[in-house]
Protein backbone atom coordinates (compact mmCIF):
# COMPACT_ATOMS: atom_id res chain seq x y z
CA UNK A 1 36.71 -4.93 8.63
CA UNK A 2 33.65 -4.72 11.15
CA UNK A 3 30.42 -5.66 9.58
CA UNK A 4 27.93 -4.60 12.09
CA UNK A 5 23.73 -5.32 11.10
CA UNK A 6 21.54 -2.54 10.70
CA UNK A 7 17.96 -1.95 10.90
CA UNK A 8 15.97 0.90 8.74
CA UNK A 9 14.36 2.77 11.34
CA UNK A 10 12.89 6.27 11.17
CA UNK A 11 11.59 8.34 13.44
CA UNK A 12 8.32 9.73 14.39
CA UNK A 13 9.49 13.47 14.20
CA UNK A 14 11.08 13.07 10.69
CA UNK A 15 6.91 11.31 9.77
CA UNK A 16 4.98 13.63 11.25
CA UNK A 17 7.14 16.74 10.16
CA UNK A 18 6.71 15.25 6.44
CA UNK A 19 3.20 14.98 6.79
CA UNK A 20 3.06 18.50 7.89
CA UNK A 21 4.91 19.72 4.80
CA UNK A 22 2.89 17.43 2.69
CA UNK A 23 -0.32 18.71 3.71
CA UNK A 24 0.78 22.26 3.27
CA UNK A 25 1.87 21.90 -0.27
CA UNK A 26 1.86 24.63 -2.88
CA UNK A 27 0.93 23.15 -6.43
CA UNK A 28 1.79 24.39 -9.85
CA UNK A 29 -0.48 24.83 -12.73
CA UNK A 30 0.24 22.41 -15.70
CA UNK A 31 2.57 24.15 -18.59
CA UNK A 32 0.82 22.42 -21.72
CA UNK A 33 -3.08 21.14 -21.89
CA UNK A 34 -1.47 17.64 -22.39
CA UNK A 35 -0.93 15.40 -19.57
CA UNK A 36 2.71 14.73 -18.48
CA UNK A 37 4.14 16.92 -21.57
CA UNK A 38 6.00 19.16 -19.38
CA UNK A 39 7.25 16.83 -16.37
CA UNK A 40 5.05 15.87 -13.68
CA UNK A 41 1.76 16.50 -14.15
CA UNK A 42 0.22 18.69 -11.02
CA UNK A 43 -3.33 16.94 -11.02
CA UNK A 44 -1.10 13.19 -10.24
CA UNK A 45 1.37 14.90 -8.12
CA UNK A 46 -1.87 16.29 -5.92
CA UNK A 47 -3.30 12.53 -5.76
CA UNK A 48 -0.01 11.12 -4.90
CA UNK A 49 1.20 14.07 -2.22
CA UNK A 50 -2.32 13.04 -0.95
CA UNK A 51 -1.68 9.92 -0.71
CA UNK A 52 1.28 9.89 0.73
CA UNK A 53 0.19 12.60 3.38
CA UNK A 54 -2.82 10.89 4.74
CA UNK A 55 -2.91 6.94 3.52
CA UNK A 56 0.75 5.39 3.40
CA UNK A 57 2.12 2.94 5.72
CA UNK A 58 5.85 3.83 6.34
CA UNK A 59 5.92 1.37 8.92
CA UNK A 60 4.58 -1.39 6.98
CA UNK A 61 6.72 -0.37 4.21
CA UNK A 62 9.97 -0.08 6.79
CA UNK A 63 8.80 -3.56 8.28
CA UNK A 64 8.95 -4.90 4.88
CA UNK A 65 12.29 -3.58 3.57
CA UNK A 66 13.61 -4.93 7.43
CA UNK A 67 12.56 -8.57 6.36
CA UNK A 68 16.06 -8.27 4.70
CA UNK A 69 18.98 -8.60 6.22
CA UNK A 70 21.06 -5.07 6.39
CA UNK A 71 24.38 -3.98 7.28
CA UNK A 72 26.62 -1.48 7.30
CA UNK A 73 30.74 -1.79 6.94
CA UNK A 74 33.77 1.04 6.55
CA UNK A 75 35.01 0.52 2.93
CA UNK A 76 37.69 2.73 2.13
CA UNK A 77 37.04 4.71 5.08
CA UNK A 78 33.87 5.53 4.62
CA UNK A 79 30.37 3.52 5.53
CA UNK A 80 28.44 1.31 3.49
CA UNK A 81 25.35 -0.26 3.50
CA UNK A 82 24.46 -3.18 1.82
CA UNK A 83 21.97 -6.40 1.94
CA UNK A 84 23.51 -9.50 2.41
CA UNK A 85 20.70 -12.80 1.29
CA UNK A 86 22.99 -15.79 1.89
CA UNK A 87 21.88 -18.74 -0.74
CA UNK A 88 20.24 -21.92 0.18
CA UNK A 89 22.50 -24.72 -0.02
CA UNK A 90 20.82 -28.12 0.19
CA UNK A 91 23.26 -31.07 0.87
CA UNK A 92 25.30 -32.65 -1.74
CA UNK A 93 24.11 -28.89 -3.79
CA UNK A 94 27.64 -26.73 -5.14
CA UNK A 95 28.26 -23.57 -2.38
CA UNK A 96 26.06 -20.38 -4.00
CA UNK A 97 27.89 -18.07 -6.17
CA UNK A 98 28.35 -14.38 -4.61
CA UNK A 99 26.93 -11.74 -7.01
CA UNK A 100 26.32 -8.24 -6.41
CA UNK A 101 23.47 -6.19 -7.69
CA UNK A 102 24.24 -2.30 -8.16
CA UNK A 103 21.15 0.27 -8.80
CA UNK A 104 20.84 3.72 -10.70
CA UNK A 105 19.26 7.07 -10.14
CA UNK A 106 16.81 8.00 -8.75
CA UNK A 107 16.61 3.93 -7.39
CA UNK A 108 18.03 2.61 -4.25
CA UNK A 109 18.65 -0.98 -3.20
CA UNK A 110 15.16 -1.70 -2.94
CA UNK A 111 15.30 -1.97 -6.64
CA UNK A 112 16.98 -4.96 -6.63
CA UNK A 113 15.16 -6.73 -3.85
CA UNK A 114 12.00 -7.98 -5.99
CA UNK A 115 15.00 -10.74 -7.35
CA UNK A 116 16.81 -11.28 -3.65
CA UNK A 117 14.85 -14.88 -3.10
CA UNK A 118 14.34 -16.00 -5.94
CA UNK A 119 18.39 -15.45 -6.81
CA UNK A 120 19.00 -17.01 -3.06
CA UNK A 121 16.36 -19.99 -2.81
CA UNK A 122 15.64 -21.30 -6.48
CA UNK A 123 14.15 -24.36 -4.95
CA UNK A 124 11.54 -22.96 -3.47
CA UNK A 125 10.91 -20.71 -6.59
CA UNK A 126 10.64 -23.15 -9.30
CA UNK A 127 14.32 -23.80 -9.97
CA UNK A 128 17.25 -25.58 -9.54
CA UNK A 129 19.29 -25.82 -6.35
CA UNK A 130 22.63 -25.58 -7.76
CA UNK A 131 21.37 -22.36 -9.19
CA UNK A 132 21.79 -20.24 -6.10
CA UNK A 133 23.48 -16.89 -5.41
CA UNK A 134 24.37 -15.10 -2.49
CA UNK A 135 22.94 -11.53 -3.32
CA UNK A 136 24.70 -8.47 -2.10
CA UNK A 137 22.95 -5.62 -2.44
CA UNK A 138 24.73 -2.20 -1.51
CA UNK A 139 23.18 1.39 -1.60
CA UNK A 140 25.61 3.35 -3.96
CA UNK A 141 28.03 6.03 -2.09
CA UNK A 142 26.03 9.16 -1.45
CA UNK A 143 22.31 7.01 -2.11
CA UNK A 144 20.47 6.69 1.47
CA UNK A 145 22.43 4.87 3.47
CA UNK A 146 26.43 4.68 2.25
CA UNK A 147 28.39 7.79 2.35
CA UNK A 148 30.16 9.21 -0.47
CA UNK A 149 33.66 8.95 -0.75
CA UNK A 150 36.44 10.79 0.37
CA UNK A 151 37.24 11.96 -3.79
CA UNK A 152 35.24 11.82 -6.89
CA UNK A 153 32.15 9.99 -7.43
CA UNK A 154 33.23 7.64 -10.53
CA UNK A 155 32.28 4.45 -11.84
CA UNK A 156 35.71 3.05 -11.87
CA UNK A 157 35.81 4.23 -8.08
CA UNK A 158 32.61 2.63 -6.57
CA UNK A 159 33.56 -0.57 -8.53
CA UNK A 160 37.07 -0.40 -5.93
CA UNK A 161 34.91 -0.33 -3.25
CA UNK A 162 32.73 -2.99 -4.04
CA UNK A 163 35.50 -5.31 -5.00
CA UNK A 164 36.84 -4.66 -1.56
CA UNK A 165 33.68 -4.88 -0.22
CA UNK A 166 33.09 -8.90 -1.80
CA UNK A 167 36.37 -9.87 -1.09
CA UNK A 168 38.11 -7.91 2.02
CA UNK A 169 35.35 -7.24 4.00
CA UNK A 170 32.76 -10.26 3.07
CA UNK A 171 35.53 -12.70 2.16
CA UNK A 172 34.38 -13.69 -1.21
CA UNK A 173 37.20 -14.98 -3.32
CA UNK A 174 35.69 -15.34 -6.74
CA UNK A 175 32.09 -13.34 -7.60
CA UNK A 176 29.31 -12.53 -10.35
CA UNK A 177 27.93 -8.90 -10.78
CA UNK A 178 24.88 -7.39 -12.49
CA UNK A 179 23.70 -3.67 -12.60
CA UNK A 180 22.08 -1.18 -14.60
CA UNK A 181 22.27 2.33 -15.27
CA UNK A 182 25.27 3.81 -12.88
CA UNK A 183 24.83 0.20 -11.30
CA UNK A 184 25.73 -1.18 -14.86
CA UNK A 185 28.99 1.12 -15.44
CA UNK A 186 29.80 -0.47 -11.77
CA UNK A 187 29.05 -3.64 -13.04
CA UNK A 188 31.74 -3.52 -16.41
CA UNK A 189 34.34 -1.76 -14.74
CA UNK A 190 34.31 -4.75 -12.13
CA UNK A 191 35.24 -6.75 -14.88
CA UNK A 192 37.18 -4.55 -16.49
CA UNK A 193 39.49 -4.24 -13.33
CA UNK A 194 39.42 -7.29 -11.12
CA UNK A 195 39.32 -10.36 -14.45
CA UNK A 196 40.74 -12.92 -11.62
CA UNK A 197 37.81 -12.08 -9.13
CA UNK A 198 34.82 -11.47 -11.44
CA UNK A 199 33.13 -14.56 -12.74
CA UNK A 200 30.68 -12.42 -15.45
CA UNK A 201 29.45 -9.34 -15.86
CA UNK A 202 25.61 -8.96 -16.96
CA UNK A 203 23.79 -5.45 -17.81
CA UNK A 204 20.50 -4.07 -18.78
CA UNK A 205 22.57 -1.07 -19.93
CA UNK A 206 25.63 -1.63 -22.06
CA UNK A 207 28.41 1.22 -21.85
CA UNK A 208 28.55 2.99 -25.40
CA UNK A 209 32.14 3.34 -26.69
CA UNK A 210 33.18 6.68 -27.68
CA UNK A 211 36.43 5.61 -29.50
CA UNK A 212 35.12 5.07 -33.15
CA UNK A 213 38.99 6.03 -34.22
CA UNK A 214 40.31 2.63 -35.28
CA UNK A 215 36.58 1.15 -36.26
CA UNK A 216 33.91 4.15 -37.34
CA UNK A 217 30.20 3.76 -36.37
CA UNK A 218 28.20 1.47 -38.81
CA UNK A 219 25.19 3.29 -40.02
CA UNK A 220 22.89 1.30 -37.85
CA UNK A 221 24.95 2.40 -34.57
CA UNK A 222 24.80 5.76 -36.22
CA UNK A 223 21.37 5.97 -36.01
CA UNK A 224 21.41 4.79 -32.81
CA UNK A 225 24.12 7.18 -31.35
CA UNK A 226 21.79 10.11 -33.51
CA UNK A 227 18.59 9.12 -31.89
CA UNK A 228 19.72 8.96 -27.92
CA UNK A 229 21.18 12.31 -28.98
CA UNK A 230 17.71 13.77 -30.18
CA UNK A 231 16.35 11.81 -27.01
CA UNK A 232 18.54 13.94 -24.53
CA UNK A 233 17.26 17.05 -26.43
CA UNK A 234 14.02 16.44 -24.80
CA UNK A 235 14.89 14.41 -21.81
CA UNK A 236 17.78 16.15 -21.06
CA UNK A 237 16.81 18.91 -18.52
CA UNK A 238 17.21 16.84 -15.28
CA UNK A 239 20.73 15.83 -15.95
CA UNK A 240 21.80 19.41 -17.34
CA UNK A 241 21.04 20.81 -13.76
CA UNK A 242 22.25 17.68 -11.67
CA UNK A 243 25.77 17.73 -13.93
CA UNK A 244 25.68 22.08 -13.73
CA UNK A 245 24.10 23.09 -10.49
CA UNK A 246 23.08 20.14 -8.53
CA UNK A 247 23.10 22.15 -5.18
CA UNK A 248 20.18 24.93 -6.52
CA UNK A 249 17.83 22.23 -7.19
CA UNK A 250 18.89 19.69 -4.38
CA UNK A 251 18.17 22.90 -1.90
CA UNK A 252 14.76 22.81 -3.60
CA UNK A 253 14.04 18.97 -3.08
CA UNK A 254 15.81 18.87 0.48
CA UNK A 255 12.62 21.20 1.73
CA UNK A 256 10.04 20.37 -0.53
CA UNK A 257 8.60 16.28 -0.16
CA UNK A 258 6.30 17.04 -2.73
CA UNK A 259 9.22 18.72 -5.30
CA UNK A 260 10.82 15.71 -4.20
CA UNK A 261 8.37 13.42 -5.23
CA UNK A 262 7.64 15.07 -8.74
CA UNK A 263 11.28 14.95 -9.48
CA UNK A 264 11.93 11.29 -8.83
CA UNK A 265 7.93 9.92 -10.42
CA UNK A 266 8.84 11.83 -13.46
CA UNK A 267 12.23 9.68 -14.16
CA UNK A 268 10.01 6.25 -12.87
CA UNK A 269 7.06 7.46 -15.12
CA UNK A 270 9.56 8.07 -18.24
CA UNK A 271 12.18 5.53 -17.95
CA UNK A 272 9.96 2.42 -17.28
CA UNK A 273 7.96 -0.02 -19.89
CA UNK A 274 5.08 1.60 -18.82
CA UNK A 275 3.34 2.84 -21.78
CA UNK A 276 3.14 6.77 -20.20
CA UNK A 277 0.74 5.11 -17.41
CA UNK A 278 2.88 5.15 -14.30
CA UNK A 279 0.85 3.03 -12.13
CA UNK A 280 0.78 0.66 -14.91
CA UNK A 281 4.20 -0.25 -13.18
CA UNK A 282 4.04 1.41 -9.43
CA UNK A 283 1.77 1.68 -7.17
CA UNK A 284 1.43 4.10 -4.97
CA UNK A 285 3.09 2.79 -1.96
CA UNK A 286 6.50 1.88 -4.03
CA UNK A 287 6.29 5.16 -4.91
CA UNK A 288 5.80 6.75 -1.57
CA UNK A 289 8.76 4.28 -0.23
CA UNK A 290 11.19 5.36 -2.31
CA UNK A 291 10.58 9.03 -2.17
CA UNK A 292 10.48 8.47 1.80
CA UNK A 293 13.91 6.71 1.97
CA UNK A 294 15.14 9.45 0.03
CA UNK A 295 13.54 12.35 2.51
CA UNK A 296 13.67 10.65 5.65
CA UNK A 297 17.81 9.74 4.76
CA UNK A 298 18.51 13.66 3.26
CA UNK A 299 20.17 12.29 0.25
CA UNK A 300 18.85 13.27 -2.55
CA UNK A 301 21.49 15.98 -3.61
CA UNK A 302 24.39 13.43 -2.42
CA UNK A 303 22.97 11.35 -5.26
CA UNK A 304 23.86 13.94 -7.20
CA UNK A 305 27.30 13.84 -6.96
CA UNK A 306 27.51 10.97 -9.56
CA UNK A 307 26.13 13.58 -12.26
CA UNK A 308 28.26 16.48 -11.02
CA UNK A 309 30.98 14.47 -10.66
CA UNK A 310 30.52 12.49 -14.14
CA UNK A 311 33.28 14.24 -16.62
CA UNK A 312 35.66 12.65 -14.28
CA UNK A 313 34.94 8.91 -15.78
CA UNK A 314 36.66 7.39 -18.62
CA UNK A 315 35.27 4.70 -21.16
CA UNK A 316 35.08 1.27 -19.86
CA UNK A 317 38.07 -0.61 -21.05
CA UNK A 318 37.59 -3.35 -23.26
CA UNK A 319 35.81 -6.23 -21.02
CA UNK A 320 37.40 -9.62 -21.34
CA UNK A 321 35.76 -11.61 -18.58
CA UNK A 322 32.31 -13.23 -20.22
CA UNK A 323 29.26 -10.34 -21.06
CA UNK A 324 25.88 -10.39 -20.89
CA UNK A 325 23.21 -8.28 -21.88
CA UNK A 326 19.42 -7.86 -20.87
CA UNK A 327 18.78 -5.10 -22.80
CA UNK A 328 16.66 -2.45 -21.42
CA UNK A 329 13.35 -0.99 -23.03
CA UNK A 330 13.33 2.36 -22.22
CA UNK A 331 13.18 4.39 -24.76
CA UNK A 332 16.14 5.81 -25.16
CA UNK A 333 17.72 1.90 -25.04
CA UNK A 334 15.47 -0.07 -27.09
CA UNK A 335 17.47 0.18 -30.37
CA UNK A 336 20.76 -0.32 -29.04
CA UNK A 337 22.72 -2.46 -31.94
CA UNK A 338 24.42 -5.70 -30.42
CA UNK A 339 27.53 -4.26 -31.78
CA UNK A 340 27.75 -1.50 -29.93
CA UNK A 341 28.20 -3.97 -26.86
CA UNK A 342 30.57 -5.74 -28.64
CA UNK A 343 32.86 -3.03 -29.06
CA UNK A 344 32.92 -2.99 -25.58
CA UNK A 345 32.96 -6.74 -24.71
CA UNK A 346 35.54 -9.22 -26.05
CA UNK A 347 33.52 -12.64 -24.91
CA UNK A 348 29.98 -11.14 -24.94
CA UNK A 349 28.01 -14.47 -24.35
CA UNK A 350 24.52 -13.38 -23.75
CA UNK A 351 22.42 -10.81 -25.81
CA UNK A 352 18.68 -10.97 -24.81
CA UNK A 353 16.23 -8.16 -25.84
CA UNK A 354 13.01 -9.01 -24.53
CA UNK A 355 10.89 -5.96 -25.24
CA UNK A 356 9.80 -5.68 -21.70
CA UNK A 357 10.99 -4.02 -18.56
CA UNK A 358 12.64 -0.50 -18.19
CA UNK A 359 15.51 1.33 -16.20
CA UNK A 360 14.55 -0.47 -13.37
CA UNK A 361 14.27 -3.91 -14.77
CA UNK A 362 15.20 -6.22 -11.56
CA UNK A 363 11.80 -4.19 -10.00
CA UNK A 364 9.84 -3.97 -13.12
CA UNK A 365 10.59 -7.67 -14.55
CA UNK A 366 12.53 -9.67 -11.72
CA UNK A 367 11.07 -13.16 -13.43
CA UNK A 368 12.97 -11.82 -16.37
CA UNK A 369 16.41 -11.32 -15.13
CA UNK A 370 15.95 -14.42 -12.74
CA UNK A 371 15.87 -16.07 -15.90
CA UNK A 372 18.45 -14.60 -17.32
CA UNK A 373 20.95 -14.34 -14.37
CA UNK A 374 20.86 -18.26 -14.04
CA UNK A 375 21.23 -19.08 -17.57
CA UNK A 376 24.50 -16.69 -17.96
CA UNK A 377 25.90 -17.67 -14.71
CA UNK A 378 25.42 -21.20 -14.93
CA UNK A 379 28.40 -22.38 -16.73
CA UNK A 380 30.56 -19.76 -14.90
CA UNK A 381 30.12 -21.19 -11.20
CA UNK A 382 33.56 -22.85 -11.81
CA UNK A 383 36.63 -21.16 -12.16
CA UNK A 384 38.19 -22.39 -15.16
């Protein structure tokens, strides 16, 4: 399989025509006198269309994702693109351990790339040689770059691709993997499916079970399974018309940068540890750069497939290659009961809730599952 290197280059048509669009935006009045209570709030969407219109640097932005190394490869007959960080190996130092890194929605590699050095050159970040990973980083079928496949978008599915991915195409015989959100379901069903291949698995999201037949729900996972419930009552509107009628709103968001841009800052605003501040975690410029890749790539309603497409997965078998768990603290997370992961884990080896970092933990904390990565991987980097 070809791997060929790729550069992230857009043009100057596809800028200016977004700037023209920006500046002739049509804004909403807020729906309730309290800020954010509705989705978006218009007076921060106006700053940040603003800003994006008249002060952000794509191509310092595009020169700074390009600092990477990028490329794409058929897998399964359709493209892929992926970052590829080879570790530093110092002599008489063990060879790195492969380990890919999957995202969620409404992220995109770039996520993962606040860990990418660290992971690949401990040495020169305060760690230990013989700690080193090489990093793959692909963009999820449909997300940006990689095409969707030729069938259903399913977590079981994209975890296929990526194991032929590390082994056929990269030549990786034996690998780590860590994900979270849709990147985590990638992550378990790796293990799940490939036990001879995948060193560990390690999430920021564990997979619920929803077989209680042979063990009911304690009354703490009870609660828990009750409250994420009462969470999707109010958080739920997104993912009702994603899952329903993902190609009303993605016409919407595929002509609108700004609609575009309120859609994905709501889900970075809610879903990080960011108090309800979202430039407590983002500035402007991430912002801008992820809501460009999106626009400038046309893919936001291809990432919808996953949600359209999402009655088609099955529960995550039971896991038997070694667990771990960073566990999110988004809200709708935070309370998860270790049990509930190990319903779903046989040798769950690392449980970690720190309090800190969101959905999009590798960008929000990447110290934090450095850290973490390391320690669970450590005592895996030999086959037994």
């Amino acid at each position: 399989m070809t791997v060929t290197p790729f550069q992230i280059s857009v043009s100057d048509d596809v800028l200016d025509d977004l700037r023209t669009r920006l500046a002739r935006t049509r804004f909403t009045t807020a729906s309730d006198p309290t800020s954010w209570a509705a989705g978006t709030d218009p007076g921060y969407l106006r700053e940040l269309v603003a800003y994006w219109a008249n002060e952000f640097d794509w191509r310092a932005a595009e020169a700074a994702l390009n600092a990477f190394p990028h490329y794409v490869a058929e897998v399964a007959g359709r493209r892929v693109h992926f970052a590829h960080i080879r570790g530093v190996r110092p002599e008489g130092a063990p060879a790195p351990l492969p380990l890919v890194l999957t995202h969620g929605w409404p992220g995109s590699f770039m996520e993962m790339l606040p860990v990418a050095q660290s992971l690949t050159d401990p040495a020169s970040h305060g760690g230990d040689p013989a700690d080193a990973f090489d990093v793959v980083i692909p963009s999820l079928p449909g997300f940006l770059f990689s095409e969707l496949p030729d069938g259903p978008f399913t977590r079981r599915g994209v975890a296929e691709i990526w194991h032929a991915l590390m082994t056929e195409t990269l030549g990786y015989r034996r690998f780590g993997a860590f994900g979270g959100d849709i990147g985590g379901g990638v992550t378990q069903w790796l293990g799940a499916l490939f036990p001879d291949q995948v060193a560990g698995v390690h999430v920021t999201s564990a997979v619920v079970t929803t077989d209680f037949a042979d063990r009911p729900a304690t009354a703490e996972e009870q609660a828990f399974l009750d409250g994420l419930d009462a969470y999707d009552e109010k958080d739920g509107g997104y993912s009702e018309i994603m899952l329903t009628r993902p190609d009303t709103i993605a016409a919407a968001l595929m002509d609108s940068p700004a609609g575009l841009a309120a859609w994905i800052v709501d889900k970075y605003r809610d879903w990080s540890d960011c108090d309800g501040d979202v430039e407590k975690r983002w500035d402007k410029d991430t912002l801008c750069t992820v809501a460009t890749l999106y626009w400038a790539t046309g893919t936001i309603g291809s990432s919808f497939r996953q949600y359209y497409d999402y009655p088609r997965n099955r529960p995550v078998p039971r896991i038997t290659v070694p667990g771990a768990v960073t566990l999110s603290n988004e809200p709708a997370l935070r309370t998860l009961p270790k049990s509930l992961a190990e319903r779903v884990y046989a040798d769950l080896r690392h449980w970690h809730r720190p309090e800190r970092g969101g959905h999009f933990m590798a960008h929000e904390e990447p110290e934090q599952v450095v850290t973490d990565l390391r320690a669970f991987f450590r005592p895996l980097r030999t086959a037994p």
